[in-house]
PDB file of N, CA and C in Angstrom:
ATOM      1  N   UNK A   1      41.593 -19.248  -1.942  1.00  0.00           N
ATOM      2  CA  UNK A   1      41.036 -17.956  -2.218  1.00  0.00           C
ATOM      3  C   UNK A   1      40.727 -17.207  -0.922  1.00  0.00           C
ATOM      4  N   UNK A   2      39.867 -17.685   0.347  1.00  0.00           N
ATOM      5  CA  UNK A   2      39.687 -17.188   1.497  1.00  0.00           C
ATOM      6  C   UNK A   2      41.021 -17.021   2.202  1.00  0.00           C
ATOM      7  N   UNK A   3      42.278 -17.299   1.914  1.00  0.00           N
ATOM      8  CA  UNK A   3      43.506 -17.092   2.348  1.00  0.00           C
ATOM      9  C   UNK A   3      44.248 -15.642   2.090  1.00  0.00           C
ATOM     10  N   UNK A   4      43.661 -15.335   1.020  1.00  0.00           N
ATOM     11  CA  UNK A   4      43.832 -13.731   0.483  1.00  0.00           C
ATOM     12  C   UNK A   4      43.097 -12.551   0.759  1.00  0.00           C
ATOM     13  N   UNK A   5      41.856 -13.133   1.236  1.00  0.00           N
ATOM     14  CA  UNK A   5      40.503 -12.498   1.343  1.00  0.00           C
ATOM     15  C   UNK A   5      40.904 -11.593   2.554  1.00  0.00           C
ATOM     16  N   UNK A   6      41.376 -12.311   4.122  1.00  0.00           N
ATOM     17  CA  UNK A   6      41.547 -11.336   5.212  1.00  0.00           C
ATOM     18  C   UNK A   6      42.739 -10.860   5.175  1.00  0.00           C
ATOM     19  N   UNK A   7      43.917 -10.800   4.526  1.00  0.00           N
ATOM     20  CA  UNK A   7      44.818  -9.768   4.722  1.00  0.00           C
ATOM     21  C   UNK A   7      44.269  -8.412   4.070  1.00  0.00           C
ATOM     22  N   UNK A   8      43.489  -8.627   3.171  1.00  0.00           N
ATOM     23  CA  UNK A   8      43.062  -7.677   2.062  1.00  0.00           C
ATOM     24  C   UNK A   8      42.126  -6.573   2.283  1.00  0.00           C
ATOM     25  N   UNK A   9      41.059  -7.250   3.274  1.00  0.00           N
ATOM     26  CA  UNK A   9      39.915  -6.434   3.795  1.00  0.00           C
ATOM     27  C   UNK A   9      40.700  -5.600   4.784  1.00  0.00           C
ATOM     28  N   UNK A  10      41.667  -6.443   5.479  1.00  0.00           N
ATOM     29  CA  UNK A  10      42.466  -5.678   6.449  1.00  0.00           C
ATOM     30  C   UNK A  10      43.143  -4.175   6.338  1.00  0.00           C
ATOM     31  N   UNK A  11      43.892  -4.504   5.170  1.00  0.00           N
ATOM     32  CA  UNK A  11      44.656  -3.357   4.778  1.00  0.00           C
ATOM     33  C   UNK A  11      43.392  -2.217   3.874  1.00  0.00           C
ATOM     34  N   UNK A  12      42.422  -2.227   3.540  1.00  0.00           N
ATOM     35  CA  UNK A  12      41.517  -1.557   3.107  1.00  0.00           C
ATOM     36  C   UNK A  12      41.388  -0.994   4.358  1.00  0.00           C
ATOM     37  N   UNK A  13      41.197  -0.791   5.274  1.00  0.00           N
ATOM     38  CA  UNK A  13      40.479   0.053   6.576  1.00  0.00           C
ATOM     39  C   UNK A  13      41.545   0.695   6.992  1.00  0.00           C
ATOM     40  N   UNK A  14      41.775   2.181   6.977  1.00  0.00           N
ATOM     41  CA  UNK A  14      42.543   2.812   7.293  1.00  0.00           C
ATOM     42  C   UNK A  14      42.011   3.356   7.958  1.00  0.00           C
ATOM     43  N   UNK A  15      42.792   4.045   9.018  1.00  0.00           N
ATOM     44  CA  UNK A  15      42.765   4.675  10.267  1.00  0.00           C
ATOM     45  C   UNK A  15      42.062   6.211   9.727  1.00  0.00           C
ATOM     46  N   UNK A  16      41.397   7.295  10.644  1.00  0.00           N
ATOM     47  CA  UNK A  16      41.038   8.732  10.166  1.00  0.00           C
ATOM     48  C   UNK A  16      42.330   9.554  10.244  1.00  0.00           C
ATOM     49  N   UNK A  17      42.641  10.631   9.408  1.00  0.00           N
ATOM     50  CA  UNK A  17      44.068  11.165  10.087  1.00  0.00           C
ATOM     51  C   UNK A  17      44.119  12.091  10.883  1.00  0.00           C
ATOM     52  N   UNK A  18      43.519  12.467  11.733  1.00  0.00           N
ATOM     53  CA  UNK A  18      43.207  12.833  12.645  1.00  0.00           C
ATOM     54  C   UNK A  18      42.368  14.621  12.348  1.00  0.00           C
ATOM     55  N   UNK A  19      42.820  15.629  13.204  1.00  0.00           N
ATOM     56  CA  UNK A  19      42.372  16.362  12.996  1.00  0.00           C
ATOM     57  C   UNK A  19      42.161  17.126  11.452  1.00  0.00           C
ATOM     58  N   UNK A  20      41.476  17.300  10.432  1.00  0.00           N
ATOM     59  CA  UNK A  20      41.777  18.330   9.295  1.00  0.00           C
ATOM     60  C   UNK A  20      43.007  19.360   9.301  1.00  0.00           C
ATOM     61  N   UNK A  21      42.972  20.148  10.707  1.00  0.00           N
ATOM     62  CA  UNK A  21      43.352  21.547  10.818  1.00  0.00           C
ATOM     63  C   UNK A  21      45.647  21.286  11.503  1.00  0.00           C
ATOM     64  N   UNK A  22      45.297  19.936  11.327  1.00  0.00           N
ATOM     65  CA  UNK A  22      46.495  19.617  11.636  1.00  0.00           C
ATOM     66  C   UNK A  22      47.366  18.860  10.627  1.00  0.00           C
ATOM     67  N   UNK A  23      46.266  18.500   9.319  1.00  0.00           N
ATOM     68  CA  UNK A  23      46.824  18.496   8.008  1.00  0.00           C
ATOM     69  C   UNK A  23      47.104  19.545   7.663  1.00  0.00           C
ATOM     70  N   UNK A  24      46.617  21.302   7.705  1.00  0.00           N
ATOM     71  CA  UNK A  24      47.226  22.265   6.924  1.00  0.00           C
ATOM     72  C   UNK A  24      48.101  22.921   7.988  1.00  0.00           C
ATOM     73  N   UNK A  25      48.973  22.328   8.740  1.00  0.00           N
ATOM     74  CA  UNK A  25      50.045  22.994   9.385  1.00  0.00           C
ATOM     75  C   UNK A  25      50.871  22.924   8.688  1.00  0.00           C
ATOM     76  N   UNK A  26      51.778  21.991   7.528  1.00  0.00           N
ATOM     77  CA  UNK A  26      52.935  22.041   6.827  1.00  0.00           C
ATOM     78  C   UNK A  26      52.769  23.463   6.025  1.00  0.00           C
ATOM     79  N   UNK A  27      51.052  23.368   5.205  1.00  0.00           N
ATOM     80  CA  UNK A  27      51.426  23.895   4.222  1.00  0.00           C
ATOM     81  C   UNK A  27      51.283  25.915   4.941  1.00  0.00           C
ATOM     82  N   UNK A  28      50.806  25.955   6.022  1.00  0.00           N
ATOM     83  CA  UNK A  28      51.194  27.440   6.490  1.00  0.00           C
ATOM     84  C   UNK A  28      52.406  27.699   7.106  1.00  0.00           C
ATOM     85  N   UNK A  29      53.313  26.825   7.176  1.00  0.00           N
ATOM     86  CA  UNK A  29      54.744  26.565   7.548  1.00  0.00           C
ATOM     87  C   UNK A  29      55.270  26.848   6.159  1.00  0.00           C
ATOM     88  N   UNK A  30      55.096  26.448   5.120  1.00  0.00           N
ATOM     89  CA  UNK A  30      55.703  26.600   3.687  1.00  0.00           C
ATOM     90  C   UNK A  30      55.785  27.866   3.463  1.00  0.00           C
ATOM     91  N   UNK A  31      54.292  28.487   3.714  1.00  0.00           N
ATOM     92  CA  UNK A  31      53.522  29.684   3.402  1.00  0.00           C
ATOM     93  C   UNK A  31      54.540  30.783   4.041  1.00  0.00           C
ATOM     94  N   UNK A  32      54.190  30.053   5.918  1.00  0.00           N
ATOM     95  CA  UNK A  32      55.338  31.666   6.223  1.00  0.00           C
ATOM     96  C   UNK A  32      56.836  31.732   6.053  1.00  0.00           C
ATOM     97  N   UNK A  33      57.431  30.418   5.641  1.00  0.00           N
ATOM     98  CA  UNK A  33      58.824  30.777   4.881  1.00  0.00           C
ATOM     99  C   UNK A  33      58.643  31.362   3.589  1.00  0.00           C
ATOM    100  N   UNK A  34      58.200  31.203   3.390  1.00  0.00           N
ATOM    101  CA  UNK A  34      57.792  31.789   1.438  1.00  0.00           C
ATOM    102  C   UNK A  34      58.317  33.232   1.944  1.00  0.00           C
ATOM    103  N   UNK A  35      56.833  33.789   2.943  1.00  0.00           N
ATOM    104  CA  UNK A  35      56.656  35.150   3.415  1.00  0.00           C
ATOM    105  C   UNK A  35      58.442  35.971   3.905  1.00  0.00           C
ATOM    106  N   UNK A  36      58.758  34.952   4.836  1.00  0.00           N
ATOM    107  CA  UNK A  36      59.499  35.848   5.475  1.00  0.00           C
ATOM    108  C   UNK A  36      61.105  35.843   4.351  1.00  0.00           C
ATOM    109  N   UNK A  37      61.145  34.790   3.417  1.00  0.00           N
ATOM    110  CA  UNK A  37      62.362  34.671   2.678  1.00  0.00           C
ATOM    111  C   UNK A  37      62.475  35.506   1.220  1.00  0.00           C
ATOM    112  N   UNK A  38      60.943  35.738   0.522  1.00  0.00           N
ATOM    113  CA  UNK A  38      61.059  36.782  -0.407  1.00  0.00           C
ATOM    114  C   UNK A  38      59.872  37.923  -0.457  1.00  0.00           C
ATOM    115  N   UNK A  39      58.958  37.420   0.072  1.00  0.00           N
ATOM    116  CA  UNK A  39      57.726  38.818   0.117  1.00  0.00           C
ATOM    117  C   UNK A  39      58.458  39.908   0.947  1.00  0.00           C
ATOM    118  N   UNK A  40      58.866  39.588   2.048  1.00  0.00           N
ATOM    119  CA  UNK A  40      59.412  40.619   2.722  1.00  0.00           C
ATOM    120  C   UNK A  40      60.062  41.341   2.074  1.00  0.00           C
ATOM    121  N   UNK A  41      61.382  40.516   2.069  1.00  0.00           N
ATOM    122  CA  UNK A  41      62.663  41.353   1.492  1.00  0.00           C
ATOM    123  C   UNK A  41      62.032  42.731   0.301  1.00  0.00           C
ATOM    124  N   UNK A  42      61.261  41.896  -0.825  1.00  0.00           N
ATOM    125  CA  UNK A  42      61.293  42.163  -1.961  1.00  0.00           C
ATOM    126  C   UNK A  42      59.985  43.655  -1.409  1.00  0.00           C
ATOM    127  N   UNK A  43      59.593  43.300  -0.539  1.00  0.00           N
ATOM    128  CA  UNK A  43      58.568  44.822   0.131  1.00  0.00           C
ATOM    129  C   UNK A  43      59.566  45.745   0.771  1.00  0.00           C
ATOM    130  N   UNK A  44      60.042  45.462   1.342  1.00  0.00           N
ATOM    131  CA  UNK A  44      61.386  46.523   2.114  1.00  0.00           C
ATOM    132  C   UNK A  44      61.947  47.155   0.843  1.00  0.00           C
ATOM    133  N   UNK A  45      62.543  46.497  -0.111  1.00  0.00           N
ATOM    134  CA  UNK A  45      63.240  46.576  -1.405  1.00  0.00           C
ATOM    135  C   UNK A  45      62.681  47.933  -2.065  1.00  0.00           C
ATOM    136  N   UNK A  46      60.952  47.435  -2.197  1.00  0.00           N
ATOM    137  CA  UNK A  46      60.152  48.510  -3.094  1.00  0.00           C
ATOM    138  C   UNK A  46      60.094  49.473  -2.285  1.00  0.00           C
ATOM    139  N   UNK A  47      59.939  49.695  -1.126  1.00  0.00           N
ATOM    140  CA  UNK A  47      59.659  51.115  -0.019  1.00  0.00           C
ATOM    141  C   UNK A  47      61.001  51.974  -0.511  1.00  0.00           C
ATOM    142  N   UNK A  48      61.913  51.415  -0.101  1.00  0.00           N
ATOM    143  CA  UNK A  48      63.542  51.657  -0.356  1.00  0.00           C
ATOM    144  C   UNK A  48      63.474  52.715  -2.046  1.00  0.00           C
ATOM    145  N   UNK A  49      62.847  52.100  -2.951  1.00  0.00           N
ATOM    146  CA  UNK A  49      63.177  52.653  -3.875  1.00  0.00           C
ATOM    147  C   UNK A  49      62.081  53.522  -4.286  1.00  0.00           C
ATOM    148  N   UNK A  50      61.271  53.479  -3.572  1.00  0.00           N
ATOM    149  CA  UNK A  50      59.355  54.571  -3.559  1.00  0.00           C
ATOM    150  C   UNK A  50      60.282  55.874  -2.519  1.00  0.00           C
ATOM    151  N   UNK A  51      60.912  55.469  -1.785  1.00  0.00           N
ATOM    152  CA  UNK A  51      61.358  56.719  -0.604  1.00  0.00           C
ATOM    153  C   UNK A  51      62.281  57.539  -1.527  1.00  0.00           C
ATOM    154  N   UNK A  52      63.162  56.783  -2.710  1.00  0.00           N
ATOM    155  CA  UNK A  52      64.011  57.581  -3.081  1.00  0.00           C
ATOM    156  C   UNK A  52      63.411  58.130  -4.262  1.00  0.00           C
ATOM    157  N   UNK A  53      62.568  57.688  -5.183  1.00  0.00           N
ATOM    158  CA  UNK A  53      62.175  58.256  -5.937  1.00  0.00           C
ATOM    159  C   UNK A  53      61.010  59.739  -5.300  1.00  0.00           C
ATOM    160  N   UNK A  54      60.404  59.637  -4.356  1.00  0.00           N
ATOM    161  CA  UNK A  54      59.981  60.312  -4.052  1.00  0.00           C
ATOM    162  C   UNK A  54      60.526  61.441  -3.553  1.00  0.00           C
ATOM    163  N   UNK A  55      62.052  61.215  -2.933  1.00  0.00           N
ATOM    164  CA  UNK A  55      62.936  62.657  -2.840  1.00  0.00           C
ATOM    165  C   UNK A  55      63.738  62.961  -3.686  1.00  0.00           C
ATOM    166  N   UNK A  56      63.302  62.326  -5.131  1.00  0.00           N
ATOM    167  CA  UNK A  56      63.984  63.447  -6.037  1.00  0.00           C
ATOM    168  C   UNK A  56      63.680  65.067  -6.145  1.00  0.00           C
ATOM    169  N   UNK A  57      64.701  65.589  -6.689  1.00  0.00           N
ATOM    170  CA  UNK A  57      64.425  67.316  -6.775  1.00  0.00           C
ATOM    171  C   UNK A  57      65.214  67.771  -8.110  1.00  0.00           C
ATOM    172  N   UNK A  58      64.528  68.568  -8.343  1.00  0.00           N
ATOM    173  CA  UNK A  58      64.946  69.319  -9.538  1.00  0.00           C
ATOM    174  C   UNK A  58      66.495  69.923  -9.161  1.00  0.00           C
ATOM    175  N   UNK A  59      67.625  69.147 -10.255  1.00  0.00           N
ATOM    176  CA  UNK A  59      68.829  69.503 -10.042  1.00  0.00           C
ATOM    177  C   UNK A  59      69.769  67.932  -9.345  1.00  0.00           C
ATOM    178  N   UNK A  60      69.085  67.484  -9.066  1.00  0.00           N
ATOM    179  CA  UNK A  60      69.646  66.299  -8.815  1.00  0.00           C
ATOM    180  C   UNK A  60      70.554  65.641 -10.156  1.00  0.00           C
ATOM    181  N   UNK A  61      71.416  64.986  -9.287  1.00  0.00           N
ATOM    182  CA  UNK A  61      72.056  64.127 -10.936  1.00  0.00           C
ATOM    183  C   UNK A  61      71.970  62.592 -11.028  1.00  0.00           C
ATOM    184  N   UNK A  62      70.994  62.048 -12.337  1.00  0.00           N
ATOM    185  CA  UNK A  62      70.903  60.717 -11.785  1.00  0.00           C
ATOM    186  C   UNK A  62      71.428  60.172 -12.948  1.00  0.00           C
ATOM    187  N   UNK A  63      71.468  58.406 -12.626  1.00  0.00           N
ATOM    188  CA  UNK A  63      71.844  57.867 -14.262  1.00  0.00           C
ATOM    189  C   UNK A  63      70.420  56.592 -13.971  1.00  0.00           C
ATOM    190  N   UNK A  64      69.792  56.397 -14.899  1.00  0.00           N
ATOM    191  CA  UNK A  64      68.582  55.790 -15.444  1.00  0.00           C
ATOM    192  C   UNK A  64      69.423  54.172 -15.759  1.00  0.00           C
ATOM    193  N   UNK A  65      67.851  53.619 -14.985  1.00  0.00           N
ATOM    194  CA  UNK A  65      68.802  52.219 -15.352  1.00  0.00           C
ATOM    195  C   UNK A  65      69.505  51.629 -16.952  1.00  0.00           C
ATOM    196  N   UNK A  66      69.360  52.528 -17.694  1.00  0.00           N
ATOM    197  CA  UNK A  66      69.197  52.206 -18.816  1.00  0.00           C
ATOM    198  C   UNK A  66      71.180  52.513 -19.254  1.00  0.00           C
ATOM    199  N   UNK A  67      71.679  53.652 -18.129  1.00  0.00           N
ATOM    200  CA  UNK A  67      72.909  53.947 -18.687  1.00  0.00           C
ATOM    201  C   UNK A  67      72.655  55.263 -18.794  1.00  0.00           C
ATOM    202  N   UNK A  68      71.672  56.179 -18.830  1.00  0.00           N
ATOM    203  CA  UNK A  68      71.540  57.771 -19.347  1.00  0.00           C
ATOM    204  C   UNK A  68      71.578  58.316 -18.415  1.00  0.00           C
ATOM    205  N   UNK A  69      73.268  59.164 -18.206  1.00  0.00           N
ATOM    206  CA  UNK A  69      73.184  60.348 -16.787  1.00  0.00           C
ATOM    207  C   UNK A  69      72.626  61.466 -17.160  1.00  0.00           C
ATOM    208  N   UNK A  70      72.198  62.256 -16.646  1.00  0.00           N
ATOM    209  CA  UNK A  70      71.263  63.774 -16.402  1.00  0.00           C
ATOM    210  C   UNK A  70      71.456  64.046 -15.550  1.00  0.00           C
ATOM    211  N   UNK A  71      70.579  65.392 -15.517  1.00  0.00           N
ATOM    212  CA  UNK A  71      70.151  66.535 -14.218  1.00  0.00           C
ATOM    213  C   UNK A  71      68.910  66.627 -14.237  1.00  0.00           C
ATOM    214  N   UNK A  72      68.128  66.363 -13.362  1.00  0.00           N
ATOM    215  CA  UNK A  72      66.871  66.129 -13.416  1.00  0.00           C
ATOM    216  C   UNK A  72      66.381  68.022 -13.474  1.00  0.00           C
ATOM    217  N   UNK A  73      65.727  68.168 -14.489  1.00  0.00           N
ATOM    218  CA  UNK A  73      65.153  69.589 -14.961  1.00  0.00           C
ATOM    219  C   UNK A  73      63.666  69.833 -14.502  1.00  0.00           C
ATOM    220  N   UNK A  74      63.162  68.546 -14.859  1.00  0.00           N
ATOM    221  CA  UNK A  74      61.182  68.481 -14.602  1.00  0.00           C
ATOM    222  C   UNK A  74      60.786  67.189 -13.972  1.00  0.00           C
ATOM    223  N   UNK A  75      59.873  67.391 -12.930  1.00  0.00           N
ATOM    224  CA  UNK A  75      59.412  66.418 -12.128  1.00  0.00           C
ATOM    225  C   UNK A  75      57.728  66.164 -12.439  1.00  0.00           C
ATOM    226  N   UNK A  76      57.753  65.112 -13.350  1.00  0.00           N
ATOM    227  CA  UNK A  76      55.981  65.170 -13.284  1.00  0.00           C
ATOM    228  C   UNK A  76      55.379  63.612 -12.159  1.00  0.00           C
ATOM    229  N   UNK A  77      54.038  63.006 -11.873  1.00  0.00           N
ATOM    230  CA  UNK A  77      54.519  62.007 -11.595  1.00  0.00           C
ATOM    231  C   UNK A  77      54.681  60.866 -11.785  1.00  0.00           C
ATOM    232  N   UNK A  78      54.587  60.416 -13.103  1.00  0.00           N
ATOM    233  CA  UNK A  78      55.366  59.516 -13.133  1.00  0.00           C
ATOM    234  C   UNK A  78      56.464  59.402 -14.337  1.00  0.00           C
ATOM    235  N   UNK A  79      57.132  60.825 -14.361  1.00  0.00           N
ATOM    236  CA  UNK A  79      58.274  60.729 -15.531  1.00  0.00           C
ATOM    237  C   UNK A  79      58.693  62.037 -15.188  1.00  0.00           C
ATOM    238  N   UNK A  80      60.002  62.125 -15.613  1.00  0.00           N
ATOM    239  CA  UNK A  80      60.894  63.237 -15.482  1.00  0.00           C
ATOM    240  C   UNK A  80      61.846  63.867 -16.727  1.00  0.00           C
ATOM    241  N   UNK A  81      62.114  65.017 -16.655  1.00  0.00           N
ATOM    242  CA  UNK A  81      62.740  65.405 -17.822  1.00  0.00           C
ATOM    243  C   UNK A  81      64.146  65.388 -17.305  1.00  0.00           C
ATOM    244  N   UNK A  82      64.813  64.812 -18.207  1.00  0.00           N
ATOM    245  CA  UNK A  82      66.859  64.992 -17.944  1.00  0.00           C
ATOM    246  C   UNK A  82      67.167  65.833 -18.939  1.00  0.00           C
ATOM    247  N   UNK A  83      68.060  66.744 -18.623  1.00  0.00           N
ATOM    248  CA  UNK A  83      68.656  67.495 -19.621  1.00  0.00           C
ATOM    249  C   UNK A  83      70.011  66.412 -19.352  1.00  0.00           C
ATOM    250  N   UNK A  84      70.616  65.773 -20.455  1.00  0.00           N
ATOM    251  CA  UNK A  84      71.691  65.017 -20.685  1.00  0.00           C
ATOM    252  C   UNK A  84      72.723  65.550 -21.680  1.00  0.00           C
ATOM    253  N   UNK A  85      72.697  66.884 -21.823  1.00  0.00           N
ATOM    254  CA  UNK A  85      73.715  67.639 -23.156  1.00  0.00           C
ATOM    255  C   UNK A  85      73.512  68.848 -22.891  1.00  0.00           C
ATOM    256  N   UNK A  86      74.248  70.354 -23.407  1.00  0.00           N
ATOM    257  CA  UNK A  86      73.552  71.339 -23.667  1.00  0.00           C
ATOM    258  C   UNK A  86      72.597  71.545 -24.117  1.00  0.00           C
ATOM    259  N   UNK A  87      70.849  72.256 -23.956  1.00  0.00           N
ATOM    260  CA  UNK A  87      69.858  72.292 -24.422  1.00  0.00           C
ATOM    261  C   UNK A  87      69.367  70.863 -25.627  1.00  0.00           C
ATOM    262  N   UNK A  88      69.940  69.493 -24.748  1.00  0.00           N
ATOM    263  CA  UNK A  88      69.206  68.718 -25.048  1.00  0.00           C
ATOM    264  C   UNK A  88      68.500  68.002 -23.885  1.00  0.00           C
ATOM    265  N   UNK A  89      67.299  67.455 -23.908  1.00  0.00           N
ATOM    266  CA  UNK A  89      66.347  67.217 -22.585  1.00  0.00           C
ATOM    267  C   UNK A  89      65.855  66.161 -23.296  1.00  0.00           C
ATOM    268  N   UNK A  90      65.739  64.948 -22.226  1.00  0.00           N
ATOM    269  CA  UNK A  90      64.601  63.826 -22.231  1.00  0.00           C
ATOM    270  C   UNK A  90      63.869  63.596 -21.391  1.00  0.00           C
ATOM    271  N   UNK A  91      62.636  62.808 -21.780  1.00  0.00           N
ATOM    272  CA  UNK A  91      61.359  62.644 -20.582  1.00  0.00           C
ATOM    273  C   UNK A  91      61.480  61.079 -20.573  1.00  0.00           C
ATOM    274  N   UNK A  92      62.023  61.018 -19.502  1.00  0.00           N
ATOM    275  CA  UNK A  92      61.788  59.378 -18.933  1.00  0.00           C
ATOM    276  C   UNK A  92      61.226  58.868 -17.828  1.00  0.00           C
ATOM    277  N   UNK A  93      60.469  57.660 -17.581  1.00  0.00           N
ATOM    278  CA  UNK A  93      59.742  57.189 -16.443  1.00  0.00           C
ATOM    279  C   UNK A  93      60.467  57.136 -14.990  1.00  0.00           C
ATOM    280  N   UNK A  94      59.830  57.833 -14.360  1.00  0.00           N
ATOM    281  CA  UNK A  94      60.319  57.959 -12.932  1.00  0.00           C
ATOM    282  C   UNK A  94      61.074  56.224 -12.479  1.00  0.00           C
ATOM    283  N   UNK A  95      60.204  55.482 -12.803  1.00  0.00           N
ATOM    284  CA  UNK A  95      60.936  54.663 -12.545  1.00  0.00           C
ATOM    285  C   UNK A  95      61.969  53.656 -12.841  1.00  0.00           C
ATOM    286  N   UNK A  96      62.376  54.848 -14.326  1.00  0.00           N
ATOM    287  CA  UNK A  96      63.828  54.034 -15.042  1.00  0.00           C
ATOM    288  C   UNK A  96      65.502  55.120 -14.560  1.00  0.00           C
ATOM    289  N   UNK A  97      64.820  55.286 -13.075  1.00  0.00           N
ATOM    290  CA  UNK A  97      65.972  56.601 -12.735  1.00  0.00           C
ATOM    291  C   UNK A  97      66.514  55.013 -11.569  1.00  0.00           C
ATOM    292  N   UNK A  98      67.493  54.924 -11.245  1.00  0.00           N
ATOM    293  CA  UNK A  98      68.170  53.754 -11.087  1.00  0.00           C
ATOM    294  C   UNK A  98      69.509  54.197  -9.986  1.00  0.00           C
ATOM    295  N   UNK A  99      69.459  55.744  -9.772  1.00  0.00           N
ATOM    296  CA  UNK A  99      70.282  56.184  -8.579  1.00  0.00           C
ATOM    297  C   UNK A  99      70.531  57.479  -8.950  1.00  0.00           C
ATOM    298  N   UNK A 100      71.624  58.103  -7.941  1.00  0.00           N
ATOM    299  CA  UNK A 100      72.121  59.403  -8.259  1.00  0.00           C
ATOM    300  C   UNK A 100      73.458  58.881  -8.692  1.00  0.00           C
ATOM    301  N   UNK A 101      74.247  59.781  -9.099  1.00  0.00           N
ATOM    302  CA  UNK A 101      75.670  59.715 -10.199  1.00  0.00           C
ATOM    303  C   UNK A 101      76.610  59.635  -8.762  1.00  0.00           C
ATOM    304  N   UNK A 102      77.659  59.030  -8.813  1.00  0.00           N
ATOM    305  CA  UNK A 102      78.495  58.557  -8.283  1.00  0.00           C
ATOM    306  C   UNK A 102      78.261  57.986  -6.660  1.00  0.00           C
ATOM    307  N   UNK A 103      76.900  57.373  -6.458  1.00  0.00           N
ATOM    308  CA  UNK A 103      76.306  56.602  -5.465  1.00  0.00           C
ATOM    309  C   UNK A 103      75.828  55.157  -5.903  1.00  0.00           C
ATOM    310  N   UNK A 104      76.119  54.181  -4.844  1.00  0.00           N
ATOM    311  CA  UNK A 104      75.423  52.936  -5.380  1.00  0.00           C
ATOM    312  C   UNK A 104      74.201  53.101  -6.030  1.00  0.00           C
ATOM    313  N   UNK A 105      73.563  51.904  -7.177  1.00  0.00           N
ATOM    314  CA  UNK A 105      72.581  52.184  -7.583  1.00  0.00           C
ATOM    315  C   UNK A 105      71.207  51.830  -6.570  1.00  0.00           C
ATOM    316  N   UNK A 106      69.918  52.475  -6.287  1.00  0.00           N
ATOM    317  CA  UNK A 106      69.312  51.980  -5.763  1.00  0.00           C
ATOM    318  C   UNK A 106      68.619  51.110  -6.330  1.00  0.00           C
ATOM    319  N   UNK A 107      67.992  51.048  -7.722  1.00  0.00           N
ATOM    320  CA  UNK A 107      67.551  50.125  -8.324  1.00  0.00           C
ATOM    321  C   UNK A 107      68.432  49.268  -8.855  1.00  0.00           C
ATOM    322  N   UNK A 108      68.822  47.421  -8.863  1.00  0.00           N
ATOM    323  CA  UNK A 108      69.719  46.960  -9.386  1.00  0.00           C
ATOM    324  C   UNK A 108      68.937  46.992 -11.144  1.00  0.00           C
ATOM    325  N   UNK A 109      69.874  47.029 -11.667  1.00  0.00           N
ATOM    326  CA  UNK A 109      69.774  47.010 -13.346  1.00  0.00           C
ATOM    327  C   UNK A 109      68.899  45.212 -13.742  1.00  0.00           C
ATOM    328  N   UNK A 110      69.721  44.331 -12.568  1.00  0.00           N
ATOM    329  CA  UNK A 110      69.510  43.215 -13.373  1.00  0.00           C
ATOM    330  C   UNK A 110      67.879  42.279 -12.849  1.00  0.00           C
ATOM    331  N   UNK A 111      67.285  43.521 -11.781  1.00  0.00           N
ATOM    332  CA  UNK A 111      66.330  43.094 -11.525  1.00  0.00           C
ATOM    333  C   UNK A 111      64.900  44.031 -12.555  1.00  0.00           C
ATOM    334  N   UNK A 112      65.560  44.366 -13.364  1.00  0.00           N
ATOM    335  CA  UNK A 112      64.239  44.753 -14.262  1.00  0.00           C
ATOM    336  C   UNK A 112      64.429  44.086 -15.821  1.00  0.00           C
TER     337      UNK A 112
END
């Protein structure tokens, strides 16, 4: 029985691991890849599409992510009127306008 006894007490005593502040280095290493691989991007992304919605103008021609081209008629802020027919007009959310007509889209479709 005393043959088991000192390997046992032995391996119970573990060493301290040293500093605390050098255990949370992985996880602010995780943290700033996180940061720089999608917070960023996805912040550049939203400016990108706040800059363009913000220079819309009355007369512009857009198509809504939805598929609906217009001419933008009324600017309120946060929805706009399209006239999409002769004296037919819709009011849709500024932010289901998804580009101007025959330009890449600035909003992708498949991210909403």
């Amino acid at each position: 029985m005393n043959m088991l006894a000192g390997p046992v007490y032995a391996m119970g005593a573990t060493p301290n691991g040293g500093s605390p502040f050098l255990q949370l280095v992985p996880f602010v290493i995780v943290l700033g890849i996180f940061y720089f691989i999608i917070l960023l991007p996805m912040k550049r992304k939203q400016q990108k599409v706040q800059r363009f919605l913000d220079g819309l103008k009355v007369g512009d021609r857009v198509i809504t992510t939805g598929g609906v081209y217009g001419q933008v008629t009324r600017l309120g802020d946060t929805s706009i009127q399209l006239q999409i027919a002769d004296k037919i007009r819709i009011e849709v959310a500024k932010a289901a306008v998804g580009g101007l007509q025959g330009q890449p889209p600035v909003v992708d479709p498949s991210d909403q």
